[in-house]
Protein backbone atom coordinates (compact mmCIF):
# COMPACT_ATOMS: atom_id res chain seq x y z
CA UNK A 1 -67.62 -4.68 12.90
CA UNK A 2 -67.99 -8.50 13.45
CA UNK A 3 -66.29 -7.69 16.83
CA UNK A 4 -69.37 -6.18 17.95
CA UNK A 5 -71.92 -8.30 16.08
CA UNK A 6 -73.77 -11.04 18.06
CA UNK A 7 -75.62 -13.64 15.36
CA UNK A 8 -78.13 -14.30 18.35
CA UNK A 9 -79.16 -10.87 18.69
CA UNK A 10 -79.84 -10.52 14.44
CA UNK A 11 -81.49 -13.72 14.52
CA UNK A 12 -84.46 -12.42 17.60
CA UNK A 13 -84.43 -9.25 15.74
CA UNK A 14 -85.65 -11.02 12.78
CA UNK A 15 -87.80 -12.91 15.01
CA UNK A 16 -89.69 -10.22 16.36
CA UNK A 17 -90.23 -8.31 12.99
CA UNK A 18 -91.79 -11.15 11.71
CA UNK A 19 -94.13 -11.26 15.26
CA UNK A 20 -94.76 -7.76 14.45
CA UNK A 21 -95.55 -8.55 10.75
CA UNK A 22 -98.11 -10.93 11.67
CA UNK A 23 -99.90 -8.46 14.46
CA UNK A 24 -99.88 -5.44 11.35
CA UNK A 25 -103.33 -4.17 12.05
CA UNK A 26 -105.02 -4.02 7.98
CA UNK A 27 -105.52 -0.56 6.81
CA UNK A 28 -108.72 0.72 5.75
CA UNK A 29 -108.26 0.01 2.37
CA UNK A 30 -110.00 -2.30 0.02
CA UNK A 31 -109.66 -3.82 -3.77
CA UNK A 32 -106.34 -4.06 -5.24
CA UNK A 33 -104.80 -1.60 -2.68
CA UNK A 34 -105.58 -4.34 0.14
CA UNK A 35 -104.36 -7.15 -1.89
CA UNK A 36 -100.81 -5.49 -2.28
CA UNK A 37 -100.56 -4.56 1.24
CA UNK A 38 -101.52 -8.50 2.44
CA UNK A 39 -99.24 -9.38 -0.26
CA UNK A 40 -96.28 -7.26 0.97
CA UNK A 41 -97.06 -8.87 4.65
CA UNK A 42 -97.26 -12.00 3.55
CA UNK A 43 -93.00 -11.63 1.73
CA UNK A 44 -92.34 -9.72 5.07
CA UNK A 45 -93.30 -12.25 7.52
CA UNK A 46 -91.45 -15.28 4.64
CA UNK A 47 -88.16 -13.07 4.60
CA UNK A 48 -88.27 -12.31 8.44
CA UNK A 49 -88.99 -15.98 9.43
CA UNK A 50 -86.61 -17.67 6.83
CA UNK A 51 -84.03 -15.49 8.54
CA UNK A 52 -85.29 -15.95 12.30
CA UNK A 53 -85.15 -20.11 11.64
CA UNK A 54 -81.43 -19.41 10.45
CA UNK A 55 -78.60 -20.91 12.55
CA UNK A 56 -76.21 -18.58 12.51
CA UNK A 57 -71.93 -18.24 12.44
CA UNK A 58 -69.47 -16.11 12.56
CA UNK A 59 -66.33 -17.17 11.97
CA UNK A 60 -63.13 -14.71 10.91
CA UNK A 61 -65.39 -12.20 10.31
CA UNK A 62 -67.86 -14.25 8.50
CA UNK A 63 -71.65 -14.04 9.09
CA UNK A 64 -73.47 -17.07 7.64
CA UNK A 65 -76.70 -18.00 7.92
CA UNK A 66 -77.94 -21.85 7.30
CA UNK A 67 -81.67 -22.10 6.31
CA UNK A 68 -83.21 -25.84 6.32
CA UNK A 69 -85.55 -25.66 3.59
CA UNK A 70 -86.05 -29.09 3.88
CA UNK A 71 -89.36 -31.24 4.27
CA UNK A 72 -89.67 -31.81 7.85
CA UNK A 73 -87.27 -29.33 8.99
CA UNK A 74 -88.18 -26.98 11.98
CA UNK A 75 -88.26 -24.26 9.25
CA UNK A 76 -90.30 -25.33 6.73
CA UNK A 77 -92.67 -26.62 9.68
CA UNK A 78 -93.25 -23.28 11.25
CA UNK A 79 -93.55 -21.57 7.67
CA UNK A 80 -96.76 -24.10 7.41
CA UNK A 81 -97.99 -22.83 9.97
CA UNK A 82 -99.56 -19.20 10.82
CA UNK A 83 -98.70 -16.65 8.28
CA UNK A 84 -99.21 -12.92 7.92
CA UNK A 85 -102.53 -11.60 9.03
CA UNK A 86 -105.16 -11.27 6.90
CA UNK A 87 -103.82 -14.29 4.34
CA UNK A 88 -107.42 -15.36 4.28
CA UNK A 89 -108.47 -12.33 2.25
């Protein structure tokens, strides 16, 4: 399997489920029901982008993904910055 497995290719995956995370149109929905779907977007978009900051390896069959979590980091700079959609509900 790791023959055929390009850590680039995961990592823009994850990048554009996170994109699409953040585009999720809101259902029509309201009270609690709304605040567990912008809560569920809000983990989605965290898990995707933790994952799309990764820099990834794979050595002997390895895959390992290296997360700066870091103050300052390019990481923890773009999960400052624009979250799922509708976070200001």
């Amino acid at each position: 399997m790791s023959d055929q497995l390009d850590p680039s290719e995961v990592i823009a995956r994850f990048a554009e489920r996170a994109d699409a995370v953040r585009k999720r149109n809101l259902p029509a929905v309201g009270g609690a029901e709304r605040r567990h779907f912008i809560e569920q977007a809000e983990h989605d978009f965290m898990d995707y982008s933790l994952i799309a900051a990764a820099d990834a390896t794979l050595v002997d069959g390895v895959l390992t993904l290296r997360v700066d979590l870091r103050a300052g980091s390019a990481a923890a700079a773009d999960e400052a910055g624009e979250g799922a959609k509708g976070d200001d509900a």
